[in-house]
Protein backbone atom coordinates (compact mmCIF):
# COMPACT_ATOMS: atom_id res chain seq x y z
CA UNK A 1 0.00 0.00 0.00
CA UNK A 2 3.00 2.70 0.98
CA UNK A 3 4.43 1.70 -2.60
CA UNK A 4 1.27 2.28 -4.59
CA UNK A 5 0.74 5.78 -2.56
CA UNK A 6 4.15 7.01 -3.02
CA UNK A 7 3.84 6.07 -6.91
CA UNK A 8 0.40 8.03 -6.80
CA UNK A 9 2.19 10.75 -5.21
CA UNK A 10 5.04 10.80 -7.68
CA UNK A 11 2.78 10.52 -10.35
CA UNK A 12 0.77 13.76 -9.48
CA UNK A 13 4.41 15.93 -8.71
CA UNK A 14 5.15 14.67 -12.50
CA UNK A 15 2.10 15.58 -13.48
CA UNK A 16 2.11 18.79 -11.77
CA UNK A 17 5.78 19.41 -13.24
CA UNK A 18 5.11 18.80 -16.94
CA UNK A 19 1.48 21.09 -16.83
CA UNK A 20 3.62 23.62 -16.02
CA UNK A 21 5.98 23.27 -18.36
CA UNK A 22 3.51 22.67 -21.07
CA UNK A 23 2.10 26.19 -19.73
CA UNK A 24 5.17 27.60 -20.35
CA UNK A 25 6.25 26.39 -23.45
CA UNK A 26 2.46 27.44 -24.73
CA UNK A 27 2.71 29.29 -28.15
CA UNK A 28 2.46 33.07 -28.48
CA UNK A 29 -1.17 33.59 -30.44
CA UNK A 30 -4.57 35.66 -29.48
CA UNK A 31 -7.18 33.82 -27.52
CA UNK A 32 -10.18 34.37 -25.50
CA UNK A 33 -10.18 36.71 -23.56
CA UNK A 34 -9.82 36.37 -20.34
CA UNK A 35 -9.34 40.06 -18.94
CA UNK A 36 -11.78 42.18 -20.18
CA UNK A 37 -11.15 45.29 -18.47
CA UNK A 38 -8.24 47.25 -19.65
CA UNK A 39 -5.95 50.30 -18.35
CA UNK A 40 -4.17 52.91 -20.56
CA UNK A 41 -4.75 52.63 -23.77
CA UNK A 42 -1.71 53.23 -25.54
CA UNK A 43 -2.05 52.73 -29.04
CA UNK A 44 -4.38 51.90 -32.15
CA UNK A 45 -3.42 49.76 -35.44
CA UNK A 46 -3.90 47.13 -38.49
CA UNK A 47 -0.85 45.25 -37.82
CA UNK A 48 0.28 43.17 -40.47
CA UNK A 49 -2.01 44.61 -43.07
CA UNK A 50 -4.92 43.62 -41.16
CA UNK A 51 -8.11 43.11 -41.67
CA UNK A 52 -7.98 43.03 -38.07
CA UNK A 53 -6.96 45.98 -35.94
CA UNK A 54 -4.92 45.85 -32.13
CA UNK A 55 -5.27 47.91 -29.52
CA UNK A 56 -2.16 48.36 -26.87
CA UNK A 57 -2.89 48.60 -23.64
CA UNK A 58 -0.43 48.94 -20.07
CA UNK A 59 -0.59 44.86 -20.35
CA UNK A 60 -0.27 43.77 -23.69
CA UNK A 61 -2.37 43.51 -26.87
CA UNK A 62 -5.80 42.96 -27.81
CA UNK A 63 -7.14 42.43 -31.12
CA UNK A 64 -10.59 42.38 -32.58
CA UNK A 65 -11.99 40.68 -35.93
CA UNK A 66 -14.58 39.23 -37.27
CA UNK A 67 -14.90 36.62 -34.34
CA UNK A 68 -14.96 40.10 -31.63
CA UNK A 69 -12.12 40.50 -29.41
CA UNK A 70 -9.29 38.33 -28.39
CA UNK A 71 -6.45 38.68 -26.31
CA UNK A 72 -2.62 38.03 -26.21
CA UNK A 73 -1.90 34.98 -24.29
CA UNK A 74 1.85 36.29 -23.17
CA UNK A 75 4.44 39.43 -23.88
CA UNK A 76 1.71 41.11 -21.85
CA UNK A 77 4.21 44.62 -22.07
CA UNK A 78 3.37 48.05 -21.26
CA UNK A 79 3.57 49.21 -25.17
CA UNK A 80 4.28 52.77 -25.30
CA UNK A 81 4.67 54.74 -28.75
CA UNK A 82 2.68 52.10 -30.39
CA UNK A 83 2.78 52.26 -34.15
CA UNK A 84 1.19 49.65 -36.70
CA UNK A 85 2.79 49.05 -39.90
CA UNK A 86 2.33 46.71 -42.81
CA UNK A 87 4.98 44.40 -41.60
CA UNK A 88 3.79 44.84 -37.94
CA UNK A 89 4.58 47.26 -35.66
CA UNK A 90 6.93 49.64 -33.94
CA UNK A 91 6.64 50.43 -30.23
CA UNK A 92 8.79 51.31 -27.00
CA UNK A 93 7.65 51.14 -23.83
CA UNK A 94 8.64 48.66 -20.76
CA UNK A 95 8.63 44.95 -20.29
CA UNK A 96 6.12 42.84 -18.27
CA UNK A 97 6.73 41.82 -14.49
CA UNK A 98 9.63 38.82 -14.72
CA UNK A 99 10.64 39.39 -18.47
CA UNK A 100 14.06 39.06 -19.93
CA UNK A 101 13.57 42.35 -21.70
CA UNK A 102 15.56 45.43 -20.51
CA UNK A 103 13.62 48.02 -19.25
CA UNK A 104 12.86 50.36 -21.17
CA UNK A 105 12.67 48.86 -24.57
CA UNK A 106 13.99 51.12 -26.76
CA UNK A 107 12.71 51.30 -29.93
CA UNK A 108 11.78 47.44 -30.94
CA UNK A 109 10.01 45.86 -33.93
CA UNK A 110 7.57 42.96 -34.34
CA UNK A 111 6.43 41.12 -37.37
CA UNK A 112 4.99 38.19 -35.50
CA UNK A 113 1.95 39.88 -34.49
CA UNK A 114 3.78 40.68 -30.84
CA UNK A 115 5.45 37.14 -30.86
CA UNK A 116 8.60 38.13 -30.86
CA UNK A 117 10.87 41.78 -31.27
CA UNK A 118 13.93 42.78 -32.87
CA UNK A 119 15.93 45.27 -30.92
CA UNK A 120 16.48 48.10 -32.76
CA UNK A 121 18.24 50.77 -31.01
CA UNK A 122 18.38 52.71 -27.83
CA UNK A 123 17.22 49.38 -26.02
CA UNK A 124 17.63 49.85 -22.12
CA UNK A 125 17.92 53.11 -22.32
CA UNK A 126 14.95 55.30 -23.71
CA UNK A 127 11.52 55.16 -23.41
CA UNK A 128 9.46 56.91 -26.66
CA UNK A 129 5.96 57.80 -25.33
CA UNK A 130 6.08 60.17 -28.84
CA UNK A 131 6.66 57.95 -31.91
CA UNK A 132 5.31 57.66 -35.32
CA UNK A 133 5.56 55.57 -38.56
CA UNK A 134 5.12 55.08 -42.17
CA UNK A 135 2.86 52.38 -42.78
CA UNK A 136 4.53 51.60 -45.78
CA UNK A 137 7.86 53.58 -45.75
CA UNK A 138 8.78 52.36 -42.36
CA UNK A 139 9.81 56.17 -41.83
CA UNK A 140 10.59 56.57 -38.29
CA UNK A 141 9.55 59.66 -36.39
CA UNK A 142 10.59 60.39 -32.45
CA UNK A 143 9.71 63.09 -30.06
CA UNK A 144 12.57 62.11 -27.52
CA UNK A 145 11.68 63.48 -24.03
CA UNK A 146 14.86 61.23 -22.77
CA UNK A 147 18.26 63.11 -24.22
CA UNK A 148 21.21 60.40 -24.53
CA UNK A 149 24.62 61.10 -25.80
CA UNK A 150 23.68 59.83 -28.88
CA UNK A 151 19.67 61.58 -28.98
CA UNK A 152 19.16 64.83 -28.43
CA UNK A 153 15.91 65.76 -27.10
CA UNK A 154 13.60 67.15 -29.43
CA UNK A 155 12.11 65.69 -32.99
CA UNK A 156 14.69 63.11 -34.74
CA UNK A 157 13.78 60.76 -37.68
CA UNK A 158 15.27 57.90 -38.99
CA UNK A 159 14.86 56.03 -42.68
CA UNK A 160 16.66 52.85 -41.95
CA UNK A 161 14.79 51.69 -38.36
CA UNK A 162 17.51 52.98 -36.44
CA UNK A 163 21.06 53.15 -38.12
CA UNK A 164 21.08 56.40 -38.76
CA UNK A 165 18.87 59.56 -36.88
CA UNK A 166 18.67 63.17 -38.29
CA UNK A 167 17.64 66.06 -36.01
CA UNK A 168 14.21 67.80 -37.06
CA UNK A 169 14.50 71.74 -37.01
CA UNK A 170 10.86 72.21 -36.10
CA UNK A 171 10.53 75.98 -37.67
CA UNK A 172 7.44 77.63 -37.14
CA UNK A 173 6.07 74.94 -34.50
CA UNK A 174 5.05 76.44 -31.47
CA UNK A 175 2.70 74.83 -29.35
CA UNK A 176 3.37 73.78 -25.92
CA UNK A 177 1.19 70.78 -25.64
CA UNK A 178 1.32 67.54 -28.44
CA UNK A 179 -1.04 64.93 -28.62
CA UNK A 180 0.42 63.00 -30.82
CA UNK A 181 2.80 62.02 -34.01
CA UNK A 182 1.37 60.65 -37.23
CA UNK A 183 3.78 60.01 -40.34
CA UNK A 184 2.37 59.77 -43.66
CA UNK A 185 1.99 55.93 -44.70
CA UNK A 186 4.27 56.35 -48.21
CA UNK A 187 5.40 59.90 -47.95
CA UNK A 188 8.43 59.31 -45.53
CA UNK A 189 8.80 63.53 -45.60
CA UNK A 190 5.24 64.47 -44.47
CA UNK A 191 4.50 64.52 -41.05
CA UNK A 192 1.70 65.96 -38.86
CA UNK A 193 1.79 66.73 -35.04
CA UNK A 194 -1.56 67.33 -33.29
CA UNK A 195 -1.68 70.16 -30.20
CA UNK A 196 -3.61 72.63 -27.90
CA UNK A 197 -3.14 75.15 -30.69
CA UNK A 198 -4.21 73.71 -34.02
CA UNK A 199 -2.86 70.41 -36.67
CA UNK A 200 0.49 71.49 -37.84
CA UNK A 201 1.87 69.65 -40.85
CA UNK A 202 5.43 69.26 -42.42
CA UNK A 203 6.23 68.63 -45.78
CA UNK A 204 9.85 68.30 -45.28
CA UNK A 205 10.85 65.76 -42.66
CA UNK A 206 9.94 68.36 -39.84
CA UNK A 207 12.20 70.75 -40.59
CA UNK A 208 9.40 73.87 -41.52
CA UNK A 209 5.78 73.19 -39.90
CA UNK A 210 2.80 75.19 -41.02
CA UNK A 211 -0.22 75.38 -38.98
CA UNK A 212 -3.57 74.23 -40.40
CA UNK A 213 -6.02 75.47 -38.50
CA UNK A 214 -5.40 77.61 -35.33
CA UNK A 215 -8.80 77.73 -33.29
CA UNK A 216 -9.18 73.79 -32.26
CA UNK A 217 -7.29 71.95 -29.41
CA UNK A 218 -6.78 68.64 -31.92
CA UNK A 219 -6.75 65.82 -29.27
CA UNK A 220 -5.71 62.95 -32.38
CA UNK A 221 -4.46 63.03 -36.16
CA UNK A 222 -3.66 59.88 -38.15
CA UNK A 223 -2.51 60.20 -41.91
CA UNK A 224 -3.47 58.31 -44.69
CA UNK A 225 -2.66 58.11 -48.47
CA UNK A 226 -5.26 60.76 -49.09
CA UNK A 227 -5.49 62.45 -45.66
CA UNK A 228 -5.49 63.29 -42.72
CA UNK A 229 -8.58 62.29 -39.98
CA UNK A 230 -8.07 64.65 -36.57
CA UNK A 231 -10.08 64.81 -33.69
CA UNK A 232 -10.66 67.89 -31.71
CA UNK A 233 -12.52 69.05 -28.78
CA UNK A 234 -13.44 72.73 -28.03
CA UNK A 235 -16.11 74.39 -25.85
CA UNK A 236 -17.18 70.98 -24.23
CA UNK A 237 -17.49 69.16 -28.15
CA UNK A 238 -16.10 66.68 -29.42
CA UNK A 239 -15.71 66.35 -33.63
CA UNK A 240 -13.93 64.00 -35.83
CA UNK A 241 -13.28 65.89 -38.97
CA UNK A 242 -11.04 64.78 -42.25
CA UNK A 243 -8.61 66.92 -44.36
CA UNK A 244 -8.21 66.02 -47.84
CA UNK A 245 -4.66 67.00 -49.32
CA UNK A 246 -6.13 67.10 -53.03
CA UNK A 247 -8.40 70.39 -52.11
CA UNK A 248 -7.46 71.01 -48.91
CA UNK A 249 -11.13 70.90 -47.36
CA UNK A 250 -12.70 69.28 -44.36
CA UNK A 251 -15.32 67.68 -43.79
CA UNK A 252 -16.98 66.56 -40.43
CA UNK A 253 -17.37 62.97 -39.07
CA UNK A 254 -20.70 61.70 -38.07
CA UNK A 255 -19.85 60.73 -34.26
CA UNK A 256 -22.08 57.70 -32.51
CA UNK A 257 -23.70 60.58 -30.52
CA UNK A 258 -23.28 64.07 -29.44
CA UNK A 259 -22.19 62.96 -26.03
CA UNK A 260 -18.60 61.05 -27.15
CA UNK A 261 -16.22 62.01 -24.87
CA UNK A 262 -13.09 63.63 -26.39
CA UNK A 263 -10.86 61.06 -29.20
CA UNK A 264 -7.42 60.29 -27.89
CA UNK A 265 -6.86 57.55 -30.26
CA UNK A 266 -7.66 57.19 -34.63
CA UNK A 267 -6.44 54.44 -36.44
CA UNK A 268 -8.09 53.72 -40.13
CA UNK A 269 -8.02 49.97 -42.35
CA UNK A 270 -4.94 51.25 -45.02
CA UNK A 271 -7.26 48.71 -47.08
CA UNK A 272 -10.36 50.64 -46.43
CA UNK A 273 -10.40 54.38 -45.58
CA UNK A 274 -13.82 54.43 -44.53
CA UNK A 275 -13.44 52.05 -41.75
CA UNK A 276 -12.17 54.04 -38.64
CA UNK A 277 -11.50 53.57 -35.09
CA UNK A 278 -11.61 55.73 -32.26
CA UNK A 279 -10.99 55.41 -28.61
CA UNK A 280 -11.98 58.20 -26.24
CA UNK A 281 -10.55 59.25 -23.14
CA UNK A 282 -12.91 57.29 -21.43
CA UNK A 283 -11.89 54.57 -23.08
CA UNK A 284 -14.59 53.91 -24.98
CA UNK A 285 -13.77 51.95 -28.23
CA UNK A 286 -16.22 52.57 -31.71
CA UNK A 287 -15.83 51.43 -35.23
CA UNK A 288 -17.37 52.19 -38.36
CA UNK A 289 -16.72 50.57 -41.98
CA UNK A 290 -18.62 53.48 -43.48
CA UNK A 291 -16.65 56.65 -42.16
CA UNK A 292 -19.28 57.34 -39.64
CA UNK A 293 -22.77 56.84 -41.19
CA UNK A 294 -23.36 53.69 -38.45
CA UNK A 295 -20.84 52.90 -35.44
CA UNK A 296 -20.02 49.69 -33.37
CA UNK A 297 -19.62 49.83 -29.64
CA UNK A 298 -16.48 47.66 -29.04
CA UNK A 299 -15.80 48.94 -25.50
CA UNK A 300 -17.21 51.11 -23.06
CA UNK A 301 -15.63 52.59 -19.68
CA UNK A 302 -12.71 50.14 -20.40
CA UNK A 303 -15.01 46.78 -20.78
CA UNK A 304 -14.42 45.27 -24.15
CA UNK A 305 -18.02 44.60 -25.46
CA UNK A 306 -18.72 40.42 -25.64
């Protein structure tokens, strides 16, 4: 009887031993979600040409397609400077509890859906909460709050992920508050900054801005082929407007309802510029695939929507 219970007993450590090892050795992929609620929504993005689009969060990645939302099973990072581009994305930011990673990342590249990252530059060492990209060009904007000996602080860009940086003059920028970077997805030269004071836009890799519109505090900008979508938010309202670079017009968004609270995030389908994403600053997530005549709730106070 003592030899059958201590071969039980054996049997369950063994068992115990290889379920966690089979736990560990689980493949990176999106599953079902098992946290719902999220903090800090860091960026918005088709990764990997889509169709679906990922949202960053404090802990890790969440995606949502056709099936609704799933959910990173590991590298559950705090991805700062998200950008989404057709190979995959760029980010910074800092590792998860118990990584190998350095902290902070650096500037680091995925084309594994979040699988995996190449270490680009700057790894251990800077932290880019500022950072945009060409979808296509793989242009690489920074706004580096973090000077090094080798970055300045201030707007740098770089053409070959990281090799080689060039300081941006900034001439004629002068707002004191930016929401965000967004590089054009082919045109590695044009960039666009959002601020308190208006959308500036730069036509020549950020050396000379020129200010679009000077009466809006523009919250979110994301450029496209044709474009540019903003958000802004003045006198309590929030509005979702697009510039067109062929006649340089706007035209307003139609918004789920007049009570959205202000867009921090944009990201549109580079297959499909009339489906668009927003995320508020209540993090509230909507999507619509017909630039704003119906919307989608996909989250709302931070609860992704079953």
């Amino acid at each position: 009887m003592m030899k059958i219970t201590k071969f039980v007993a054996g049997l369950l450590v063994l068992l115990v031993i290889l379920s966690a090892c089979s736990k560990d050795n689980k493949p990176y992929a999106f599953e079902k979600v098992k946290n719902s609620k999220f903090e800090h929504i860091h960026g918005l993005g088709y990764i990997n040409g889509g169709p679906e689009f990922v949202l960053s969060t404090h802990h890790g990645l969440y995606e949502y397609g056709e099936a609704g939302w799933k959910e990173a099973n590991s590298e559950k990072h705090d991805y700062m400077g998200f950008q989404a581009v057709r190979e995959g994305f760029f980010t910074s930011g800092h590792p998860e509890q118990g990584s190998d990673y350095k902290n902070p990342l650096g500037l680091v590249k995925s084309t594994d859906r979040g699988a995996s990252f190449e270490k680009l530059v700057f790894y251990g060492e800077i932290d880019f909460h500022y950072l945009a990209a060409g979808y296509d060009s793989n242009a690489i904007y920074v706004l580096n709050e973090m000077p090094t000996k080798e970055l300045a602080g201030g707007l740098h860009y770089t053409l070959d992920e990281g090799t080689t940086w060039h300081e941006a003059s900034m001439n004629n920028f002068n707002s004191e508050f930016i929401s965000n970077l967004a590089a054009h997805p082919s045109q590695e030269e044009l960039i666009a900054i959002g601020s308190k004071d208006g959308l500036f836009i730069s036509r020549d890799y950020g050396e000379n801005f020129e200010l679009l519109n000077d009466d809006e505090m523009v919250l979110s900008v994301t450029v496209t082929e044709n474009g540019m979508y903003y958000s802004s938010y003045e006198n309590e309202t929030t509005e979702l407007k697009l510039f067109t670079f062929e006649n340089n017009q706007e035209m307003k968004i139609k918004l789920p309802n007049e009570k959205v609270s202000p867009i921090v995030m944009i990201a549109v389908n580079p297959e499909n510029e009339k489906e668009i994403v927003i995320a508020t600053f209540n993090n509230d997530i909507y999507l619509t695939k017909d630039e704003g005549a119906n919307w989608k709730v996909l989250a709302e106070n931070s609860e992704l929507k079953k």
